[in-house]
Protein backbone atom coordinates (compact mmCIF):
# COMPACT_ATOMS: atom_id res chain seq x y z
CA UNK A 1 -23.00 -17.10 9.36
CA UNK A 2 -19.50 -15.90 8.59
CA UNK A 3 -18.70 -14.68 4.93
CA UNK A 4 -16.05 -16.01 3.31
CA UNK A 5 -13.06 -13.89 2.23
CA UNK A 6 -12.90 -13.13 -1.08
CA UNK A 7 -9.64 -13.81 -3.52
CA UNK A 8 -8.47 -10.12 -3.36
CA UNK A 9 -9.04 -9.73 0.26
CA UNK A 10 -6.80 -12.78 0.98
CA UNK A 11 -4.15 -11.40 -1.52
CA UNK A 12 -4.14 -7.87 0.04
CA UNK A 13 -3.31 -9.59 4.04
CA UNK A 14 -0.73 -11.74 2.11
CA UNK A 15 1.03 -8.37 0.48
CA UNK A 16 0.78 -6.51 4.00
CA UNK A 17 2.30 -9.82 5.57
CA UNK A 18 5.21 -9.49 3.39
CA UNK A 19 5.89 -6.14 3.28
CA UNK A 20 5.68 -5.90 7.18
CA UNK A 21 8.46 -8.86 7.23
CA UNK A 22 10.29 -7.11 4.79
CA UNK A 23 10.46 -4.34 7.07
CA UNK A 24 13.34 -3.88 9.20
CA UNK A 25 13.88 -0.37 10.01
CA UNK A 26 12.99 1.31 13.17
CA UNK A 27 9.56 3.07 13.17
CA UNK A 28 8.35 1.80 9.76
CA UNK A 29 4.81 1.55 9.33
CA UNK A 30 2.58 -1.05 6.94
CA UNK A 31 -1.07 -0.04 7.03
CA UNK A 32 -3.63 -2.05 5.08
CA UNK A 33 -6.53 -0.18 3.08
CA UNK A 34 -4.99 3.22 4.36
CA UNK A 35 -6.92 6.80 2.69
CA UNK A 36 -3.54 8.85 1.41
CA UNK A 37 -4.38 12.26 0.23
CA UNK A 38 -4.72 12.81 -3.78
CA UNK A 39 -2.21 15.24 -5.07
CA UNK A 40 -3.55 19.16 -5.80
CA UNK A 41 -6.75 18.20 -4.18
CA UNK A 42 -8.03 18.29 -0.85
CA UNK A 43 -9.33 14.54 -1.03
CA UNK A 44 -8.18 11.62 -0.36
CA UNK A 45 -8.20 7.53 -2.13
CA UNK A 46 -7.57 4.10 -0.62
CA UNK A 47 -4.17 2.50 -1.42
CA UNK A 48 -4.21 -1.36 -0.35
CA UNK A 49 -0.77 -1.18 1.71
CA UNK A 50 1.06 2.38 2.73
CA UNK A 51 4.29 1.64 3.92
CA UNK A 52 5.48 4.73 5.67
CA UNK A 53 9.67 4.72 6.33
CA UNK A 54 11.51 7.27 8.22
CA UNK A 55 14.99 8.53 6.17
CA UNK A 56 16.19 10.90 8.89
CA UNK A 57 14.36 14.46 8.69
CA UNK A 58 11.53 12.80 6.22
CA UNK A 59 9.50 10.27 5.79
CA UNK A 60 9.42 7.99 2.58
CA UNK A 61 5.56 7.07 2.01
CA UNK A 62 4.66 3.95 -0.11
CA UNK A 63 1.53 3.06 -1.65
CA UNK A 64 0.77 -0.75 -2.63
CA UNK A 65 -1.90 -1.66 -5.27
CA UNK A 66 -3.01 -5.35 -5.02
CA UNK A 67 -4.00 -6.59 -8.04
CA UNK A 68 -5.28 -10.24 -9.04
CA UNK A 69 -3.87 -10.26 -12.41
CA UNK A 70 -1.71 -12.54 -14.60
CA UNK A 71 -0.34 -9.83 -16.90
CA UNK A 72 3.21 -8.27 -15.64
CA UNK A 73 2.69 -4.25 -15.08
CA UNK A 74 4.54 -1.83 -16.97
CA UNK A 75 6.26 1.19 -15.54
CA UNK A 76 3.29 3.89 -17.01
CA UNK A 77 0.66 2.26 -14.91
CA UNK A 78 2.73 3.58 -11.69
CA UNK A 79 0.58 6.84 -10.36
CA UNK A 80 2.91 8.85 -7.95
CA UNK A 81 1.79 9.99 -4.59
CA UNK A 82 2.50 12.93 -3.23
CA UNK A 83 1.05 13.82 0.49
């Protein structure tokens, strides 16, 4: 019997859809439900979408929190990756 998608899951493919059309430099990356290391630790936590984009001798790593939620976030619930 297949199981039915929930709301979130369905949100999270929409957000990589976009984000992967969004996309147009060479060599970028959107991974869904990607493990990105926790800064000063040697473990690591999910991110919904990483969007990984070369800028010449680095790479600019992006993490994407889907959220179901009618409420508009403010800048201090942004949590800075580092990896």
């Amino acid at each position: 019997m297949p199981t039915k998608k929930k709301k979130w899951q369905s949100l999270e493919g929409v957000v990589t859809a976009i984000e992967r059309s969004l996309n147009t430099i060479s060599g970028t990356s959107v991974v869904p439900n990607a493990a990105v290391p926790v800064r000063g630790s040697t473990k690591t936590r999910q991110v919904d979408v990483l969007v990984e984009i070369p800028t010449g001798p680095r790479t600019m790593r992006m993490g994407v929190e889907v959220r179901d939620k009618r409420v508009c976030r403010r800048p201090h619930h942004l949590v800075p990756l580092q990896g």
